[in-house]
Protein backbone atom coordinates (compact mmCIF):
# COMPACT_ATOMS: atom_id res chain seq x y z
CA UNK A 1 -33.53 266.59 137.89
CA UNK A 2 -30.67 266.31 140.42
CA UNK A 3 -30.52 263.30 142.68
CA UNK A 4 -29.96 263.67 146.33
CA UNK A 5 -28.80 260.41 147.30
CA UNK A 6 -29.05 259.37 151.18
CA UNK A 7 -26.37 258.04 153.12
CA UNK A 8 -27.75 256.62 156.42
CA UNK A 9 -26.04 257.87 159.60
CA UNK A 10 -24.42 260.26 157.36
CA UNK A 11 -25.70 262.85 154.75
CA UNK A 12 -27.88 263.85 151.88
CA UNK A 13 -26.29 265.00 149.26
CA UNK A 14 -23.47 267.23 149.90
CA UNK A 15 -24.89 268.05 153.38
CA UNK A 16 -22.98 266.07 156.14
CA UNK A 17 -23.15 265.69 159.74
CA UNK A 18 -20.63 267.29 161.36
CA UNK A 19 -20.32 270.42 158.73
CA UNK A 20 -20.28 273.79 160.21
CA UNK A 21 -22.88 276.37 158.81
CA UNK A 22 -20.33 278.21 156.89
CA UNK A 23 -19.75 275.49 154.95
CA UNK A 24 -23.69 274.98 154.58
CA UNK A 25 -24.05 278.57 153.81
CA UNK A 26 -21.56 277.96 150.99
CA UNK A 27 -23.76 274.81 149.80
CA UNK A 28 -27.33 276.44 150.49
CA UNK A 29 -29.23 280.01 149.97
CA UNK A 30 -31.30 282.18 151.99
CA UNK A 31 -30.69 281.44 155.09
CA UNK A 32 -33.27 282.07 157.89
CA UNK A 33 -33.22 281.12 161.84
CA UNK A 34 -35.94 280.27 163.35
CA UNK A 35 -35.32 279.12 166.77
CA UNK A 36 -32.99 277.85 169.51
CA UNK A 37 -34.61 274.19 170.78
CA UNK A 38 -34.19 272.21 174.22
CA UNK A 39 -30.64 270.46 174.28
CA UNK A 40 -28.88 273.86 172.48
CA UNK A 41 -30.00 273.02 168.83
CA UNK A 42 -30.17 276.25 166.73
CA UNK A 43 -32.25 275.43 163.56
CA UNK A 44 -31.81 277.50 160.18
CA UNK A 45 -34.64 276.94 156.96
CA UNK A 46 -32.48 276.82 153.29
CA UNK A 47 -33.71 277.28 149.82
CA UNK A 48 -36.71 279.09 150.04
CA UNK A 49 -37.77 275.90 153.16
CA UNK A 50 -36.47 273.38 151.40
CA UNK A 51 -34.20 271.95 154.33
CA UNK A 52 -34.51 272.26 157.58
CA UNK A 53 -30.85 271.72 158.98
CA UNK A 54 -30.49 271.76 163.33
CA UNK A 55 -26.70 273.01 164.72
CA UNK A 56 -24.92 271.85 167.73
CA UNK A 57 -22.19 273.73 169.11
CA UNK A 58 -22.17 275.35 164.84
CA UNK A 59 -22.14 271.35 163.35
CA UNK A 60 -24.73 270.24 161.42
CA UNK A 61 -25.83 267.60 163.86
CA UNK A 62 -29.85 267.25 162.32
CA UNK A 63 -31.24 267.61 159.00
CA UNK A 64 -34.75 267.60 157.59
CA UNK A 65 -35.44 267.86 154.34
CA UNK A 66 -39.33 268.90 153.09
CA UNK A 67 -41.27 267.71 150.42
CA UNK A 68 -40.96 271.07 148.61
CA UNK A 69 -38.17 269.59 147.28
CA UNK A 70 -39.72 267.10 144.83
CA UNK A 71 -40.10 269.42 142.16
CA UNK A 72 -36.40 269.91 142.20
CA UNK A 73 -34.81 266.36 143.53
CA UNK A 74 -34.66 262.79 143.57
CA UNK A 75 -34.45 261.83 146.96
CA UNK A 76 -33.16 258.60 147.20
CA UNK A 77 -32.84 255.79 149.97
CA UNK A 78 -31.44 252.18 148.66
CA UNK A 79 -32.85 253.90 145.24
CA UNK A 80 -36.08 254.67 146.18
CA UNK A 81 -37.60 258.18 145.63
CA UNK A 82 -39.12 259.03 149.31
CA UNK A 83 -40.99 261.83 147.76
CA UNK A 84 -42.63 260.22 144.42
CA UNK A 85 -43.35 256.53 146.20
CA UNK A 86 -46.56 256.11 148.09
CA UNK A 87 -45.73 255.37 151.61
CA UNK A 88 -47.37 251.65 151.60
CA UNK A 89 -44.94 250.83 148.86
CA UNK A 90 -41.67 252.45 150.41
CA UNK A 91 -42.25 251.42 154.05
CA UNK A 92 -42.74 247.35 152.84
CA UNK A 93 -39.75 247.53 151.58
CA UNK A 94 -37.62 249.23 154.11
CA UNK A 95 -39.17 247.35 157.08
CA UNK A 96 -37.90 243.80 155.14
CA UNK A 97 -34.44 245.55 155.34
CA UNK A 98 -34.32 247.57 158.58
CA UNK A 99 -35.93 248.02 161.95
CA UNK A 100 -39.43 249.81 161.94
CA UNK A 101 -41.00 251.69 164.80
CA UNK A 102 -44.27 253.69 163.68
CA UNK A 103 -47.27 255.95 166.09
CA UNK A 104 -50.18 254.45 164.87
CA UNK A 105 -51.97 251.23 166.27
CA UNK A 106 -52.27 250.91 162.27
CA UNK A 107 -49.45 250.77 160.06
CA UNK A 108 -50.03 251.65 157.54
CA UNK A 109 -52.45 254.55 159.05
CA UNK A 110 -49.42 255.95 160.75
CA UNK A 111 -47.84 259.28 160.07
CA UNK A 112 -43.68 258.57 161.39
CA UNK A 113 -41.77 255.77 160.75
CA UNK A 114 -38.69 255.28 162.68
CA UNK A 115 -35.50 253.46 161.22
CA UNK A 116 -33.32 254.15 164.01
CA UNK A 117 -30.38 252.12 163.17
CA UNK A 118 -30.56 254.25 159.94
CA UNK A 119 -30.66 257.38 162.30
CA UNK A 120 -34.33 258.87 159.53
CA UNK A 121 -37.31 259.15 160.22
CA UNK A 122 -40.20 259.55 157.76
CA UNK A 123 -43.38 262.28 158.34
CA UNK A 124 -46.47 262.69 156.51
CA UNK A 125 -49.07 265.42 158.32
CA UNK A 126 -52.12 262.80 158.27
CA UNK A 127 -52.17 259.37 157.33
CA UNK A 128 -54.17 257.67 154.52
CA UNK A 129 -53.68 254.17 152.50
CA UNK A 130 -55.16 253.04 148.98
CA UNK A 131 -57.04 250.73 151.02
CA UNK A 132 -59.42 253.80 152.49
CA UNK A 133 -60.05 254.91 148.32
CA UNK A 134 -63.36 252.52 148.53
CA UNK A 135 -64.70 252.87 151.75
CA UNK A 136 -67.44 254.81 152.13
CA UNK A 137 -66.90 257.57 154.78
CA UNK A 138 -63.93 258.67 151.37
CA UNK A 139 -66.85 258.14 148.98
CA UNK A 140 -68.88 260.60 150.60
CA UNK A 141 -66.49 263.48 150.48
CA UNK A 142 -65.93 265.76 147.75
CA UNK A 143 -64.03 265.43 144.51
CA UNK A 144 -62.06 268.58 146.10
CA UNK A 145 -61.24 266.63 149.79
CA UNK A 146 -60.90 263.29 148.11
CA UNK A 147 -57.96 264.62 145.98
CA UNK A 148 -56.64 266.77 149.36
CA UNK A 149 -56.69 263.22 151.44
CA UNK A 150 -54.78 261.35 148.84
CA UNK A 151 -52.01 263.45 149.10
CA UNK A 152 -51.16 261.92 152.55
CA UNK A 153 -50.18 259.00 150.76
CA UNK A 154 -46.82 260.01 150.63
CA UNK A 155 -44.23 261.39 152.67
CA UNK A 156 -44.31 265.08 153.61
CA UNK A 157 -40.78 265.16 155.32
CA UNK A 158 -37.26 263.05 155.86
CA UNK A 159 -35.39 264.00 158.99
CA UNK A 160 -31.94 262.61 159.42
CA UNK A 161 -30.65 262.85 163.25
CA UNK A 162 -27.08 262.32 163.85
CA UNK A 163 -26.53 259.71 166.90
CA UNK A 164 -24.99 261.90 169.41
């Protein structure tokens, strides 16, 4: 499995800021556009929606990469695997190292984590912790939804944002 190592501020992987989609198209497959945002940012899905890459002015100036690419990658950050780590053992760490701004009144029930002077931020869809697996309301549910909520304990997307 290939690693797709993450340079804060910079890239992932052979995607860089600043790269113009020609040279992405040269990188990536199946390119698909989905829409123009607020502040003129086109955005294009890769590799069968794999990354999620935003254009300014035709440079890569935001990329996002989903958690459809586990099965494929190593993403790592200071050599941790964003994907394959359980979010209350990656954000511990990072928060020792770097600033931390998360949504929740909870912590570790949040679902974004901010590292702005790293310019990433880190998404999961809902928010769970090992420290829900005994309570009772996660008792109660079904084999089925108990194995569904546990997925939230990891990450479902990285988005690197170029400081403009």
């Amino acid at each position: 499995m290939k690693n797709l190592i993450i340079k804060p501020n910079k890239s992932i992987g052979q995607i860089k800021f600043g790269m113009t989609r020609n040279e992405i198209n040269n990188l990536l497959n199946d390119e698909k556009k989905i829409s123009s945002q607020n502040n003129d940012i086109d955005f294009f899905w890769y590799e069968d929606y794999i990354y999620l890459i935003g254009y300014k002015k035709n440079k890569v100036i935001e990329i996002n990469i989903m958690d459809k690419a586990l099965h494929k990658y190593n993403i790592l950050l200071d050599g941790i695997d964003l994907f394959k780590n359980k979010v209350e053992d990656i954000i511990p760490y990072l928060k020792n190292k770097y600033e931390l701004i998360f949504d929740g009144e909870d912590e570790d029930l949040s679902t974004l984590y901010e590292f702005s002077s790293l310019g990433i931020s880190l998404w999961r869809e809902s928010s769970f912790h090992s420290k829900l697996l005994n309570s009772k309301d996660f008792q109660l549910l079904s084999v089925e939804n108990q194995e569904y909520e546990k997925k939230f304990l990891f990450f479902n997307s990285i988005n690197l944002i170029k400081n403009i």
